[in-house]
C-alpha atoms as a PDB file:
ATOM      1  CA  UNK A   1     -23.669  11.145  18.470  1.00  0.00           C
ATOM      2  CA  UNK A   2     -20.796   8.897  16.509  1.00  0.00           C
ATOM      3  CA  UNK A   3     -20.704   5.279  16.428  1.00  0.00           C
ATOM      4  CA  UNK A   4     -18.265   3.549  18.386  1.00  0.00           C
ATOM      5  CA  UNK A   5     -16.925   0.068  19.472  1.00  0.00           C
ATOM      6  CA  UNK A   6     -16.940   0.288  23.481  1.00  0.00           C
ATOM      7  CA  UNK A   7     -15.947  -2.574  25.979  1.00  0.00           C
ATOM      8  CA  UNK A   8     -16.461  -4.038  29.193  1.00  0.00           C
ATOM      9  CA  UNK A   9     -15.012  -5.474  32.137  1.00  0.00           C
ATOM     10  CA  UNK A  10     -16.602  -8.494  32.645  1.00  0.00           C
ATOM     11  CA  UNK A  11     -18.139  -9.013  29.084  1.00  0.00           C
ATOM     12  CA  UNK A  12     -15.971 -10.965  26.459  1.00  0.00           C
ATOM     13  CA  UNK A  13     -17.241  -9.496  23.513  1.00  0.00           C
ATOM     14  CA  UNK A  14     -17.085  -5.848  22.230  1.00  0.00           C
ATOM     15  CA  UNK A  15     -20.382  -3.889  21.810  1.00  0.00           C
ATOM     16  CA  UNK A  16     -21.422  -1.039  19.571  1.00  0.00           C
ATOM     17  CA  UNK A  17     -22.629   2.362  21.221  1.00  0.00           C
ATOM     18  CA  UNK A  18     -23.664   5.674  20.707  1.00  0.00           C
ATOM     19  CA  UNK A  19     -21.467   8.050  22.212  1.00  0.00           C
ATOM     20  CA  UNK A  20     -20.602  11.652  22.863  1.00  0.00           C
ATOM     21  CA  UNK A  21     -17.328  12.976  22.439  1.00  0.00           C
ATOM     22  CA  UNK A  22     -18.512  16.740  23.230  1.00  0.00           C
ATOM     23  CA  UNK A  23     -20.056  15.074  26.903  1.00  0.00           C
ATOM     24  CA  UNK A  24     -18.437  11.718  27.066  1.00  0.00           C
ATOM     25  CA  UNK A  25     -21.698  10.570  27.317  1.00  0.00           C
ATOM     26  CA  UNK A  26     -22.761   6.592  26.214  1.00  0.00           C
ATOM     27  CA  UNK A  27     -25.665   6.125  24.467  1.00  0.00           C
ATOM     28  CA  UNK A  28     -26.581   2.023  25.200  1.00  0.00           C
ATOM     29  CA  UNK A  29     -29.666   0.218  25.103  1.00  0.00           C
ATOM     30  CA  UNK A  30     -31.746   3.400  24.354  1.00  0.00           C
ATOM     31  CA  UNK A  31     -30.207   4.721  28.198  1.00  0.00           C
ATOM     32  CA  UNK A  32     -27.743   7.307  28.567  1.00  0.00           C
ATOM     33  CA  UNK A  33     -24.802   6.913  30.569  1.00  0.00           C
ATOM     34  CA  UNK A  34     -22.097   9.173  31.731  1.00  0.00           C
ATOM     35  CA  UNK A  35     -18.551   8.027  30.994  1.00  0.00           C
ATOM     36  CA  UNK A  36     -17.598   7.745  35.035  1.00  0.00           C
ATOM     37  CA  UNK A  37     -20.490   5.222  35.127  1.00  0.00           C
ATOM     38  CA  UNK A  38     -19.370   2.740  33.222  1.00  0.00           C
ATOM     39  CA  UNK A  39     -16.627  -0.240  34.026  1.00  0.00           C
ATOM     40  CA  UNK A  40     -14.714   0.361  30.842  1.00  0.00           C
ATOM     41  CA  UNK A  41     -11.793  -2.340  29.513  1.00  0.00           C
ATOM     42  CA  UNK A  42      -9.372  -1.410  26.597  1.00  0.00           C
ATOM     43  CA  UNK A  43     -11.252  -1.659  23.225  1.00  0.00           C
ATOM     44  CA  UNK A  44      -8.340  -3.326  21.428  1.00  0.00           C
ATOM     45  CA  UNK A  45      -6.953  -6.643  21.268  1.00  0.00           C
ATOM     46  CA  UNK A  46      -4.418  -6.554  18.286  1.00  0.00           C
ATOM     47  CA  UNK A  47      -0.662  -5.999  18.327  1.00  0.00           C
ATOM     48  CA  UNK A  48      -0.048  -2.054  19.341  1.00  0.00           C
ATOM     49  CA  UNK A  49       2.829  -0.587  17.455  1.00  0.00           C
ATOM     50  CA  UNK A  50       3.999   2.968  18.689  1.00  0.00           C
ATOM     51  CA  UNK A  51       5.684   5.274  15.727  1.00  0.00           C
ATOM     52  CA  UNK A  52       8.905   7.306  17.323  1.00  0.00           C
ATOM     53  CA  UNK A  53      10.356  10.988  16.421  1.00  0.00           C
ATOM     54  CA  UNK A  54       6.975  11.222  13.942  1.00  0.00           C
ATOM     55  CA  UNK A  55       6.107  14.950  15.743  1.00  0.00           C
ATOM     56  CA  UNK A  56       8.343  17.942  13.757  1.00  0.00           C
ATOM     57  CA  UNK A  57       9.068  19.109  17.106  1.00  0.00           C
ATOM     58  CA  UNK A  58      10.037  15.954  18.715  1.00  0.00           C
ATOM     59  CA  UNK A  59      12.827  15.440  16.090  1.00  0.00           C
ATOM     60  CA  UNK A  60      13.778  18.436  16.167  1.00  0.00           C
ATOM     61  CA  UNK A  61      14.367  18.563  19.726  1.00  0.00           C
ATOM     62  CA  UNK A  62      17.072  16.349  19.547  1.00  0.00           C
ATOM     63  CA  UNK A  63      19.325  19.121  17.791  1.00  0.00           C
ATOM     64  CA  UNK A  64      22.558  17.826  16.309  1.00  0.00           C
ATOM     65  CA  UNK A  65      22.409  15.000  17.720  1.00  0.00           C
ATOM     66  CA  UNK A  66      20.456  13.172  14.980  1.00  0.00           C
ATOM     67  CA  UNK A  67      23.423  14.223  12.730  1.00  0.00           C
ATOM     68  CA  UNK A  68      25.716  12.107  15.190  1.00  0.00           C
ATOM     69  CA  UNK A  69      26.645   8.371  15.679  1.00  0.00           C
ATOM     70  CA  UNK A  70      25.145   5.868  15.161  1.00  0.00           C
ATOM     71  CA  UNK A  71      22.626   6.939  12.525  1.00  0.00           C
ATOM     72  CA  UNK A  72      24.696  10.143  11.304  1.00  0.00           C
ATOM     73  CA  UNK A  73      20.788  11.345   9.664  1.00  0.00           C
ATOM     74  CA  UNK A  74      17.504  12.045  10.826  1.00  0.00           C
ATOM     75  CA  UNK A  75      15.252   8.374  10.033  1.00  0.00           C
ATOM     76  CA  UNK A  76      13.994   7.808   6.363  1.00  0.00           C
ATOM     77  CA  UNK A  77      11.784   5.043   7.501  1.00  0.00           C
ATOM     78  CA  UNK A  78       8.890   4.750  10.269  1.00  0.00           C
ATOM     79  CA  UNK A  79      10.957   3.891  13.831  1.00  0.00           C
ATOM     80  CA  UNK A  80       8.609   1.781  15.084  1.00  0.00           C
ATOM     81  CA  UNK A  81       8.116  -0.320  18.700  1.00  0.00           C
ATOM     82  CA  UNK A  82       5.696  -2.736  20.615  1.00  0.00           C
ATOM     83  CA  UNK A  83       3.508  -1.519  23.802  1.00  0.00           C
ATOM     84  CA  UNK A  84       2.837  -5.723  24.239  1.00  0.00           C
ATOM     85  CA  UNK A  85      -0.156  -6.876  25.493  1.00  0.00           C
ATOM     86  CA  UNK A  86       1.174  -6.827  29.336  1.00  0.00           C
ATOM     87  CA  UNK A  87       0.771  -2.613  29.104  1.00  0.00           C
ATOM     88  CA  UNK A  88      -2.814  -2.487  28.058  1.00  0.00           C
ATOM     89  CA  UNK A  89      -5.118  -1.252  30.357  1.00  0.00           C
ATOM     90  CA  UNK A  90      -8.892   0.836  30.201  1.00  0.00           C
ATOM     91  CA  UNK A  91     -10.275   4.372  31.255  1.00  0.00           C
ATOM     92  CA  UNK A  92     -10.239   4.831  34.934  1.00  0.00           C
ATOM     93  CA  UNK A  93      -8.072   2.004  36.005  1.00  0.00           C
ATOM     94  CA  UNK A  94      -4.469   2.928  37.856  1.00  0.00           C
ATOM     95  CA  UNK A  95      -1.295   3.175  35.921  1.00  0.00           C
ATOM     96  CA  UNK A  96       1.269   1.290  38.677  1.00  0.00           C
ATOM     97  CA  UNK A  97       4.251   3.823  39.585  1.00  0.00           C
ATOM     98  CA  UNK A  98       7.321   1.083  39.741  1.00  0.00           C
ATOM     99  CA  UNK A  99       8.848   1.224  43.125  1.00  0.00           C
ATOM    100  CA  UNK A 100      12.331   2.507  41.661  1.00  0.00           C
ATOM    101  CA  UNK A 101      10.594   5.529  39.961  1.00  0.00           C
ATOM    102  CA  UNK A 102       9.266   8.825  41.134  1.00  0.00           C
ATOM    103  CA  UNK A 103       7.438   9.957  37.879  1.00  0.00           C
ATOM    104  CA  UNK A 104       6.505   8.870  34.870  1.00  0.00           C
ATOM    105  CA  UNK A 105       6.000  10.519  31.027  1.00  0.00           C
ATOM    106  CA  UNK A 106       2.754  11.030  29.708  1.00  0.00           C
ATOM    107  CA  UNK A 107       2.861  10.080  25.945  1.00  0.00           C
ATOM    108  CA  UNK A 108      -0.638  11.504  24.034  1.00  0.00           C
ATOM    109  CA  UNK A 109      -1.095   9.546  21.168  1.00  0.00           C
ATOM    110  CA  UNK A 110      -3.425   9.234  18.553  1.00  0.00           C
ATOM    111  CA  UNK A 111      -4.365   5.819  18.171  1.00  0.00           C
ATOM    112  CA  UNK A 112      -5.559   4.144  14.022  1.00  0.00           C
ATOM    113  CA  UNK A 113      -7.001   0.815  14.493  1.00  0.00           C
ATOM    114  CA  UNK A 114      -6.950  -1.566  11.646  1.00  0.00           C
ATOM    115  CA  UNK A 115     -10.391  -2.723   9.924  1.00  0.00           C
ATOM    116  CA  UNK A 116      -8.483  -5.171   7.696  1.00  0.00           C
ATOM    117  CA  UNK A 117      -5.699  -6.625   6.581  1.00  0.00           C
ATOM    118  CA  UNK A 118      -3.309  -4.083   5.131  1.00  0.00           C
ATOM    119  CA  UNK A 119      -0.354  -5.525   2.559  1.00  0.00           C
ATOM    120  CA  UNK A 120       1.294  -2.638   0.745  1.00  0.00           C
ATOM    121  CA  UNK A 121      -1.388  -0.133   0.851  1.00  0.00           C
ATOM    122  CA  UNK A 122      -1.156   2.803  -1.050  1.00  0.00           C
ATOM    123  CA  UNK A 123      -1.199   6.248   0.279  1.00  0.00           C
ATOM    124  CA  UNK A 124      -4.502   7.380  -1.796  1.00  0.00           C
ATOM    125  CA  UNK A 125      -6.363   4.405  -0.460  1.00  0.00           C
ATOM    126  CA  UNK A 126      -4.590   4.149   3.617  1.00  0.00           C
ATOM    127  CA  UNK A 127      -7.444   5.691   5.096  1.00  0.00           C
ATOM    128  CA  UNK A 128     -10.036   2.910   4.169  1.00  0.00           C
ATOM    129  CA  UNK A 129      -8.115   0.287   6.076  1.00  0.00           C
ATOM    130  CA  UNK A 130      -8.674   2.054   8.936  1.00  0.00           C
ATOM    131  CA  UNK A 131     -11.726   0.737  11.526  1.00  0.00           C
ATOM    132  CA  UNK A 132     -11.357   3.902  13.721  1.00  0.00           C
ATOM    133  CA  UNK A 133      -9.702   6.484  16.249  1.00  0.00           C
ATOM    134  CA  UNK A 134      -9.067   5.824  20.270  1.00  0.00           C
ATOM    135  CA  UNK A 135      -7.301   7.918  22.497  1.00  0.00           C
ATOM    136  CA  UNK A 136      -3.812   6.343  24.504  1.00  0.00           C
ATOM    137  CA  UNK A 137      -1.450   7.161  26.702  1.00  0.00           C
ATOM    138  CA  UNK A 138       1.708   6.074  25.619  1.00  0.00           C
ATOM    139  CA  UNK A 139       3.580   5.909  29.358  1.00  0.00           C
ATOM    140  CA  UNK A 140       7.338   6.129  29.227  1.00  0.00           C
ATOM    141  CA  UNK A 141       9.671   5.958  32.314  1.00  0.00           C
ATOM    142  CA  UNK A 142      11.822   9.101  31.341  1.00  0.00           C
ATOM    143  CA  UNK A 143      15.075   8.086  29.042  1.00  0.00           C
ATOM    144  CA  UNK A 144      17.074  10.050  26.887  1.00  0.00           C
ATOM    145  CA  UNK A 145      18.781   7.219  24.305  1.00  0.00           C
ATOM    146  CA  UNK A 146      16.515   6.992  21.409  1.00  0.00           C
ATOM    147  CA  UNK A 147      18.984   5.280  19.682  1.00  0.00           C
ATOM    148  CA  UNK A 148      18.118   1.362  21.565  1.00  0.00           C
ATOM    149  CA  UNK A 149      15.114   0.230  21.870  1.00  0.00           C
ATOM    150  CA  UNK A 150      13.732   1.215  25.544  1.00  0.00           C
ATOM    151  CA  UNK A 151      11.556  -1.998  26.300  1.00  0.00           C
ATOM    152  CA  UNK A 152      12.201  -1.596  30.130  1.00  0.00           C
ATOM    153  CA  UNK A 153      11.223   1.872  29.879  1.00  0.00           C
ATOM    154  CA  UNK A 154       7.757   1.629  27.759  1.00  0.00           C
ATOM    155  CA  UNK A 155       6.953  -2.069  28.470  1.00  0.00           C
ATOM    156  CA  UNK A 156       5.998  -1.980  31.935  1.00  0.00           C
ATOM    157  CA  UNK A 157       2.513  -3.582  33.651  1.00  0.00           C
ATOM    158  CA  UNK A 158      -0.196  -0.790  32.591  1.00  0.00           C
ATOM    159  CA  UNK A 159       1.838   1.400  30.576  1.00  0.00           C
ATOM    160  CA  UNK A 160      -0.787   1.887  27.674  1.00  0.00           C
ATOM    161  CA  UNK A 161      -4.015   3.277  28.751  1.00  0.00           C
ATOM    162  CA  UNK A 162      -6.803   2.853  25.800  1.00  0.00           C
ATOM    163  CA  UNK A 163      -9.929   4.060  25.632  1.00  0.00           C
ATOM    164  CA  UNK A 164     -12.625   4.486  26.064  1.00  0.00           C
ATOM    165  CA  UNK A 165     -13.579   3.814  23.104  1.00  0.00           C
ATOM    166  CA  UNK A 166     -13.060   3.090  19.410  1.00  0.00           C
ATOM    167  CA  UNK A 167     -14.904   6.102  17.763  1.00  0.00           C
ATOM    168  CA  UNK A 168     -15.518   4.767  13.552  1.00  0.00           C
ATOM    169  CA  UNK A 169     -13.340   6.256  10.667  1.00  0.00           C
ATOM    170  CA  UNK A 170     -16.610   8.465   9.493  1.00  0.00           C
ATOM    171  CA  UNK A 171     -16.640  10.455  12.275  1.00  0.00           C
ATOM    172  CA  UNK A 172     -13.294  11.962  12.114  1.00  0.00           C
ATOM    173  CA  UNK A 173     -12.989  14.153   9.372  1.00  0.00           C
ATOM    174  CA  UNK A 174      -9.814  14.757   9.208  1.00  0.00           C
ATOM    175  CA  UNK A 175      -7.004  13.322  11.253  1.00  0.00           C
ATOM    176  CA  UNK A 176      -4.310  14.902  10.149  1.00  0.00           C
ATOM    177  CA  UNK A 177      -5.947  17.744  12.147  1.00  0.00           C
ATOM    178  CA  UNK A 178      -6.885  16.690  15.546  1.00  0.00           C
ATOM    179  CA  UNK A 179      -6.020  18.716  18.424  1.00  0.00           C
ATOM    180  CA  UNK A 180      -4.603  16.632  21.479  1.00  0.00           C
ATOM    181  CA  UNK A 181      -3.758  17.820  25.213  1.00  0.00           C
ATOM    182  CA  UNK A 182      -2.655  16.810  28.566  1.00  0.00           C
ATOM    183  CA  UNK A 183      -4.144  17.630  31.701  1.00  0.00           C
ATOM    184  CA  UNK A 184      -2.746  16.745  35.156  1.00  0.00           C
ATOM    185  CA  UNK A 185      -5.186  17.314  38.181  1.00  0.00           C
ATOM    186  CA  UNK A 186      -6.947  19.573  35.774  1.00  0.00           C
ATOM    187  CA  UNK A 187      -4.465  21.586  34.502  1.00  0.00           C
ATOM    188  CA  UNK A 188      -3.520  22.046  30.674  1.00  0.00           C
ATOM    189  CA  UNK A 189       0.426  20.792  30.839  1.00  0.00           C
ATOM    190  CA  UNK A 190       0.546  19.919  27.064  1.00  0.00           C
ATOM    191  CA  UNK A 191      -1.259  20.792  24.084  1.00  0.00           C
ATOM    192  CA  UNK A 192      -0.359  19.697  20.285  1.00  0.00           C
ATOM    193  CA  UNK A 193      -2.078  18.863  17.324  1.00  0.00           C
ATOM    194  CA  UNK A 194      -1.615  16.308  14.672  1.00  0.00           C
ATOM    195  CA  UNK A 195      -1.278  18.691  12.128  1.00  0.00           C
ATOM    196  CA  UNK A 196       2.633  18.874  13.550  1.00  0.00           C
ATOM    197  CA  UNK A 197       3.147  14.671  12.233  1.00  0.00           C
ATOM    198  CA  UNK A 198       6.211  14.087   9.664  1.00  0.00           C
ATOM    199  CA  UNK A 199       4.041  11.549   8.511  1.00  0.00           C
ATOM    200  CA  UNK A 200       0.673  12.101   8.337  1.00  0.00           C
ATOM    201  CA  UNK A 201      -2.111   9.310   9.270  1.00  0.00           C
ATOM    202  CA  UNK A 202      -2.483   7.846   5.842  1.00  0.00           C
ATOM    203  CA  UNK A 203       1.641   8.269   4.929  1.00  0.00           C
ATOM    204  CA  UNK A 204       2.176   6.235   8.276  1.00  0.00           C
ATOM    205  CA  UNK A 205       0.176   3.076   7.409  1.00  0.00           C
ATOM    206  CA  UNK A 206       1.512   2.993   4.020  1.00  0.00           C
ATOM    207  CA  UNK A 207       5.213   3.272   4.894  1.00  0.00           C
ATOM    208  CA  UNK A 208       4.391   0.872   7.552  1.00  0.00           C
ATOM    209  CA  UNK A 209       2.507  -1.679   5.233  1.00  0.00           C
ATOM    210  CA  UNK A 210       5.437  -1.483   2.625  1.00  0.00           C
ATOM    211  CA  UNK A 211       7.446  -3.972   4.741  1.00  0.00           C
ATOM    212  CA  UNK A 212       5.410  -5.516   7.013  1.00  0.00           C
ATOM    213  CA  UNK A 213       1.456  -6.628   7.150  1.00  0.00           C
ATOM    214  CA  UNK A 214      -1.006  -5.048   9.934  1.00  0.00           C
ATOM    215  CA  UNK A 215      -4.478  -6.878  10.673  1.00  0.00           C
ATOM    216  CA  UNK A 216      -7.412  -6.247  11.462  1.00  0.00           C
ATOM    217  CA  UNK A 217      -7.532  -5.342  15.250  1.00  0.00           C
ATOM    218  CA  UNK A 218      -3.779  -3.805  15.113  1.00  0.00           C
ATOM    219  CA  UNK A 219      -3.456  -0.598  16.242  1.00  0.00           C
ATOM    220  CA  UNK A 220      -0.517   1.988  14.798  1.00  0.00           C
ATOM    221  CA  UNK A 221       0.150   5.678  17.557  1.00  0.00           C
ATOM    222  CA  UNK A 222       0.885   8.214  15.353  1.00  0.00           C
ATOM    223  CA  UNK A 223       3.481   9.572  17.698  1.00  0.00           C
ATOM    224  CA  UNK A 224       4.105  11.527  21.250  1.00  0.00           C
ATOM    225  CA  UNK A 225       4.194  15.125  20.639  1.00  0.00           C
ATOM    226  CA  UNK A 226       7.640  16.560  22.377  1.00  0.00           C
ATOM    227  CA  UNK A 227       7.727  17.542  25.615  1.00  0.00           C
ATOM    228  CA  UNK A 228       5.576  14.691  27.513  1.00  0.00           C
ATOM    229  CA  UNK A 229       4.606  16.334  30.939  1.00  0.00           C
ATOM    230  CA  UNK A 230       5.818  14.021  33.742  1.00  0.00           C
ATOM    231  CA  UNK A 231       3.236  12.436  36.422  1.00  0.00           C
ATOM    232  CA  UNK A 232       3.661  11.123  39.776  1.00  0.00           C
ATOM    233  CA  UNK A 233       1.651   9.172  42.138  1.00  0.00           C
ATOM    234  CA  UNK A 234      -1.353   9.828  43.111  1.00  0.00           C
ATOM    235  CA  UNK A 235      -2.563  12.082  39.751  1.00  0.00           C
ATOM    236  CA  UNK A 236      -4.762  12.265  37.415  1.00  0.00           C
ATOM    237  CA  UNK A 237      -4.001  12.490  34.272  1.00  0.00           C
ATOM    238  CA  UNK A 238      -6.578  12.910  31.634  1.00  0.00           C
ATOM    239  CA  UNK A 239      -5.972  13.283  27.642  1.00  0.00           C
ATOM    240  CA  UNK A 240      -8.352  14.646  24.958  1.00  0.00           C
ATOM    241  CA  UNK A 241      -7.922  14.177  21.177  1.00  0.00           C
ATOM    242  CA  UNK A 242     -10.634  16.418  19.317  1.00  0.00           C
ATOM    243  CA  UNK A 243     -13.350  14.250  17.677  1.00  0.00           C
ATOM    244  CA  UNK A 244     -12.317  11.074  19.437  1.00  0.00           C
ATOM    245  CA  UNK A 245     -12.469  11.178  23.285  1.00  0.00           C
ATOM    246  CA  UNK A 246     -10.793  11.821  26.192  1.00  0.00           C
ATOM    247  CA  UNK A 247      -9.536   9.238  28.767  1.00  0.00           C
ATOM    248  CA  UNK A 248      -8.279   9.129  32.304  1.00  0.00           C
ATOM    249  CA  UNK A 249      -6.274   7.157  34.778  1.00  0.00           C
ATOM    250  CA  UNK A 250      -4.541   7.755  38.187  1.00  0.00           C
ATOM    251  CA  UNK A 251      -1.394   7.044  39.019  1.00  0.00           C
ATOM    252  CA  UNK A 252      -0.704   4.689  41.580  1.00  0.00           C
ATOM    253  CA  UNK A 253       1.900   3.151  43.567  1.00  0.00           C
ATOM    254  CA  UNK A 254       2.845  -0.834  41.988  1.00  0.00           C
ATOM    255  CA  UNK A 255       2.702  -1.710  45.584  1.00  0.00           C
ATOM    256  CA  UNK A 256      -0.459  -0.452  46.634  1.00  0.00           C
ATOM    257  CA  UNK A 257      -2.254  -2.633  43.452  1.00  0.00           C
ATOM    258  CA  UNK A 258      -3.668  -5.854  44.164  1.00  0.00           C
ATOM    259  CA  UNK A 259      -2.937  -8.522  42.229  1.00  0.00           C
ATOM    260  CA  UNK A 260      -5.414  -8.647  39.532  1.00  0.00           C
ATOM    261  CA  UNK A 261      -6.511  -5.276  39.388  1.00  0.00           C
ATOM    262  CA  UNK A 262      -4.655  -4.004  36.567  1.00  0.00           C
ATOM    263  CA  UNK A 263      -5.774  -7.109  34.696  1.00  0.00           C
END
């Protein structure tokens, strides 16, 4: 059993657990739950920055084109964007299909969620600002400019599963070494590991911190490994990082959501 920070719907406060990542099993007020059982809300409330082109593989999949307009190189600096607060949902609630789209990327991310304010932090000393691990799903509608910002692609209602949980620092060993993997309806359609980052955990929060401040709360994704498998309505898509959890979601049509429910 690791120590976690878990969260509720319907409670305003987060709570401290127990939990399984071999079982996704919850360990809370001396009962054992299973993860199904529980009505789980998104374990972060910070600012949620997403790091792009930080797998080898997903740079490198873009060929020659790197070496064209308008950057004429491949990035010397974190490309970072925002997955605002409008995207955030838990484990087990739907991720809305727009009406214009029939499928949708499934980004598996590694999420490092800030214990304290980090100004400048050195690479030696990164991994101390770091409260702990979650699992997201960075949801993309496909798009093949990486060279503008794709806010109408990435920003959506619901696209930025968390959860379940926030498993502490100590219990990850290493993660710079953390395999991660897709499954849709229960079959293995991608499978990385974080060993594959141009910048590894503790690189990526100090490049980040050397022009801009994270606090306590924030939450940096190390990255979507390339080749995000697509989903379309009505699967389920579940996504395992080694050490940290797994979490799942359906996807739905917007439509078919009631107003509230994502929220």
């Amino acid at each position: 059993m690791s120590k976690a920070t878990v969260k509720f719907r319907g409670r305003p406060e987060a709570d401290k657990a127990e939990v399984n990542t071999q079982d996704s099993t919850v360990e809370l007020g001396g009962k054992h739950y299973g993860i199904d059982r529980l009505p789980w809300d998104a374990p972060v409330s910070g600012t949620i920055y997403g790091a792009l082109l930080n797998y080898k593989g997903a740079l490198a999949a873009l060929g020659e084109a790197i070496n064209e307009a308008p950057y004429k190189e491949a990035p010397k600096a974190p490309v970072l964007y925002i997955k605002p607060a409008n995207t955030v949902i838990g484990y087990g609630m739907p991720i809305p299909l727009p009406a214009d789209v029939s499928e949708l990327e499934m980004g598996a991310a590694l999420g490092i969620v800030i214990g304290r304010t980090a100004t400048r932090v050195s690479e030696v000393q990164a991994l101390e600002y770091i409260e702990g691990y979650t699992v997201v799903n960075d949801v993309s509608i496909p798009h093949d400019n990486v060279y503008r910002p794709a806010v109408s692609q990435k920003t959506r209602d619901g696209f930025c599963p968390v959860g379940p949980w926030v498993i502490d620092r100590a219990a990850v060993a290493n993660p710079d070494s953390l395999g991660v993997r897709v499954l849709i309806n229960g079959e293995l359609r991608q499978e990385n590991t974080t060993t594959n980052l141009i910048r590894s955990v503790a690189c990526l929060i100090a490049d980040v911190t050397d022009f801009m401040t994270l606090n306590a709360g924030d939450m940096l994704l190390v990255g979507v490994p390339e080749g995000a498998p697509l989903a379309k309505a009505g699967d389920h898509v579940r996504i395992e990082v080694d050490g940290v959890g797994c979490l799942e979601n359906t996807i739905v049509h917007e439509d078919e959501l009631v107003l509230g429910e994502l929220l």
